[in-house]
Protein backbone atom coordinates (compact mmCIF):
# COMPACT_ATOMS: atom_id res chain seq x y z
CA UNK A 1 0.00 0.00 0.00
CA UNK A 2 1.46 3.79 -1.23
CA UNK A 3 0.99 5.95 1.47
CA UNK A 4 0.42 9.94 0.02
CA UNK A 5 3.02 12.14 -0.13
CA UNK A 6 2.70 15.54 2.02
CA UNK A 7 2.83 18.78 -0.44
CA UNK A 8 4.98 21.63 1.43
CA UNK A 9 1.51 23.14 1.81
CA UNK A 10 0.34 20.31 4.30
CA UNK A 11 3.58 20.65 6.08
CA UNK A 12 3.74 24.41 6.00
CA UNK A 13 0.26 24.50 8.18
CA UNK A 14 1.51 21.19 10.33
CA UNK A 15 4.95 22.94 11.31
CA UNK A 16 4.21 25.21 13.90
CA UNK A 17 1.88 23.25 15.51
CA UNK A 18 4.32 20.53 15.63
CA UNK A 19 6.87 22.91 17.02
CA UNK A 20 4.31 23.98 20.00
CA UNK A 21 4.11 20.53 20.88
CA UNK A 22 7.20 19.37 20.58
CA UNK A 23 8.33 22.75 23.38
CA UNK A 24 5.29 21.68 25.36
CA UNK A 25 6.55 18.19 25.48
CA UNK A 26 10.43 19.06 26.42
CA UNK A 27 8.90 21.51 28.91
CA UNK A 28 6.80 18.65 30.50
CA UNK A 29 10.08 16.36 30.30
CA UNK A 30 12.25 19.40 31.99
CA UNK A 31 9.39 19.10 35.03
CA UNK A 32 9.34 15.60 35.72
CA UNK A 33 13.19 15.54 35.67
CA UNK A 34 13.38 19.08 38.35
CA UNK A 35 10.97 16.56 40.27
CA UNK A 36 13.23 13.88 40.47
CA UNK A 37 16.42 15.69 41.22
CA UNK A 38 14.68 17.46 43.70
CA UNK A 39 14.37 14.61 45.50
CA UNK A 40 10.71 14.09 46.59
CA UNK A 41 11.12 13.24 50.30
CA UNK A 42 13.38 16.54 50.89
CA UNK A 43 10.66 18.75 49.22
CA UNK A 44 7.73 17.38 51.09
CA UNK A 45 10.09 18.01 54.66
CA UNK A 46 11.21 21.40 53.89
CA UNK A 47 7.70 22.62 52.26
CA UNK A 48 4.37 21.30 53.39
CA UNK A 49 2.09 19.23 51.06
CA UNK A 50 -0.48 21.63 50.16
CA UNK A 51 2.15 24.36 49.05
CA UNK A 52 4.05 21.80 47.00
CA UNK A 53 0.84 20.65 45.21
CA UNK A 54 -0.14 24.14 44.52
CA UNK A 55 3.48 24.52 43.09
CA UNK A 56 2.90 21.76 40.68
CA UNK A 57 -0.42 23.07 39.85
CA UNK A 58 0.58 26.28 38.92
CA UNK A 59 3.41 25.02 36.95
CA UNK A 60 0.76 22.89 35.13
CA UNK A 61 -1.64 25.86 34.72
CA UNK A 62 1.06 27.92 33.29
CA UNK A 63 1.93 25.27 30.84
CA UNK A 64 -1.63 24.58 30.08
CA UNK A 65 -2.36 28.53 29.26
CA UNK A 66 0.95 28.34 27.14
CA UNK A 67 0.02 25.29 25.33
CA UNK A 68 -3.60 27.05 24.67
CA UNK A 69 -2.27 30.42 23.36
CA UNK A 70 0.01 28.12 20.78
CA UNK A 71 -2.20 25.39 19.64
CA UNK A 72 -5.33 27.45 19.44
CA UNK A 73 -6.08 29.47 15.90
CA UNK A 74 -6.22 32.35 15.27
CA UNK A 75 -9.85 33.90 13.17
CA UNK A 76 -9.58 36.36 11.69
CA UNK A 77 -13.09 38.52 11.18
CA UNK A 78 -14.22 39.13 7.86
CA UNK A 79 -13.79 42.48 6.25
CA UNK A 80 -17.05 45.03 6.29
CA UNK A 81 -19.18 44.50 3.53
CA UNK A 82 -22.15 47.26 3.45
CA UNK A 83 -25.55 45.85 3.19
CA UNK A 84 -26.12 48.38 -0.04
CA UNK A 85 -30.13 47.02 -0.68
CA UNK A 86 -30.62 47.68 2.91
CA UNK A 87 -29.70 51.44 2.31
CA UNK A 88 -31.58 51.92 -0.98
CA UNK A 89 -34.74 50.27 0.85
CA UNK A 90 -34.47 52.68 3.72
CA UNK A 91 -33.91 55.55 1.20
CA UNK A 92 -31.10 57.03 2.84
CA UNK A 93 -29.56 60.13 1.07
CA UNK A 94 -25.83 60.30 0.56
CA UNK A 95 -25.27 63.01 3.50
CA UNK A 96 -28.14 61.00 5.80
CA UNK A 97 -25.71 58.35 5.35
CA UNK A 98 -23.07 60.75 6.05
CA UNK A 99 -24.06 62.19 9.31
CA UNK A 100 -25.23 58.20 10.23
CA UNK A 101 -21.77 57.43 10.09
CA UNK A 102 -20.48 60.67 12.14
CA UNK A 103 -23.32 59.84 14.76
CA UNK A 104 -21.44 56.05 15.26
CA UNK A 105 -18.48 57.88 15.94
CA UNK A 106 -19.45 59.32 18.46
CA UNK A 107 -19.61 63.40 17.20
CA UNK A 108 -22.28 65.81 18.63
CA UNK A 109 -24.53 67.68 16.09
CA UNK A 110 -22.40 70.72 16.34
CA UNK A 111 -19.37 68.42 15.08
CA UNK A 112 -21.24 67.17 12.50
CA UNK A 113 -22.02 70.24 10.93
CA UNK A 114 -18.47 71.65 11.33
CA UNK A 115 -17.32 68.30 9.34
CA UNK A 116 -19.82 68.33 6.64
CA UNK A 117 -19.57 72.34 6.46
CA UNK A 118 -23.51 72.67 7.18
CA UNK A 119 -26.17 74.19 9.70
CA UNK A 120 -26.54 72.30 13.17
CA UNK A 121 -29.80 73.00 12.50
CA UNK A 122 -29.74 70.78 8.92
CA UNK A 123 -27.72 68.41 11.05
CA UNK A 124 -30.91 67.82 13.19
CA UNK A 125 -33.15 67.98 9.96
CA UNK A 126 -30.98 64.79 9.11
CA UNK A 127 -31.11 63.29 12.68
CA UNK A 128 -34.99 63.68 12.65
CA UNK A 129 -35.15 61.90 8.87
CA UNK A 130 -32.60 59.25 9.69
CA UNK A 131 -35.08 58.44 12.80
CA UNK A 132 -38.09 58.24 11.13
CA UNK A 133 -36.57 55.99 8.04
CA UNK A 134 -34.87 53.83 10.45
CA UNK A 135 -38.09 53.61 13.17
CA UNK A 136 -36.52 54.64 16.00
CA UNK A 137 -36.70 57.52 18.49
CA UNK A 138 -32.55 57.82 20.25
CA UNK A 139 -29.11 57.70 18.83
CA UNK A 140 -28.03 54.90 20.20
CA UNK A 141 -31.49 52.76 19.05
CA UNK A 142 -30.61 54.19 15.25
CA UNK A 143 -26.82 53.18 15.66
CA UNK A 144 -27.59 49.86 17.09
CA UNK A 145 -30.49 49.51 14.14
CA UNK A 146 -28.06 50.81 11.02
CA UNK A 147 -25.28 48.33 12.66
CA UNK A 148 -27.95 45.16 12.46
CA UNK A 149 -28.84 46.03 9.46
CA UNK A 150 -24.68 46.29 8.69
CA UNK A 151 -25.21 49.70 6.90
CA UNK A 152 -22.19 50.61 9.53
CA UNK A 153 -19.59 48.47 11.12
């Protein structure tokens, strides 16, 4: 029977893995032999029982958490892809949109209207629409609604 050959691809994903394990293992091997050459019956004279066990089991947990960090992967989140029928349905205007996104980051109306060179008072003209298309009476209700609906990340 032919057994398959690994592709540097398989073995490019299996290395550092292998490499984790392979530490974790020496570092387990390293812990038995501190054990021995500490000599057991010395350590449980000179230290009592329970402090030597909760040695070991913080050496363990440390290890463990190590281990975990290593052998875990990493995801990675998709990038932000606008939900552009969502906006179109709504009917959101370009600067709607615009002051939508200023409101997620945080800006007060005045802000606003310095950034997009208008009135505060258009600015609330825009709040008050953005409300009413997006059914919803505070800030933080139409942020939380335009970020469900992924018109915003």
């Amino acid at each position: 029977m032919k057994l398959p050959a690994f592709r540097p691809k398989d073995l490019a994903r299996i290395a550092p893995m292998a490499k984790a394990v392979a530490v974790y293992a020496a570092a387990l091997a390293l812990g038995a032999f501190l054990l021995e050459w500490l000599e057991y019956k010395y350590m449980t004279r000179a230290f009592a029982t329970e402090i030597y066990i909760v040695l070991i089991a913080l050496a363990f947990t440390g290890l463990g958490i190590w281990a975990g960090y290593r052998l875990t992967p990493r995801t990675i989140a998709p990038p932000f892809e606008r939900n552009e029928p969502a906006r179109k349905s709504l009917g959101l205007t370009d600067r709607e949109f615009e002051v939508l996104e200023r409101l997620a980051a945080g800006d007060a109306n005045k802000e606003i209207a310095r950034t997009l060179d208008v009135s505060p008072n258009t600015i609330k003209t825009h709040i008050a629409s953005l409300f009413q298309k997006l059914e919803v009476e505070r800030r933080t209700q139409a942020i939380q609604k335009a970020r469900e609906l992924r018109l915003i990340p």
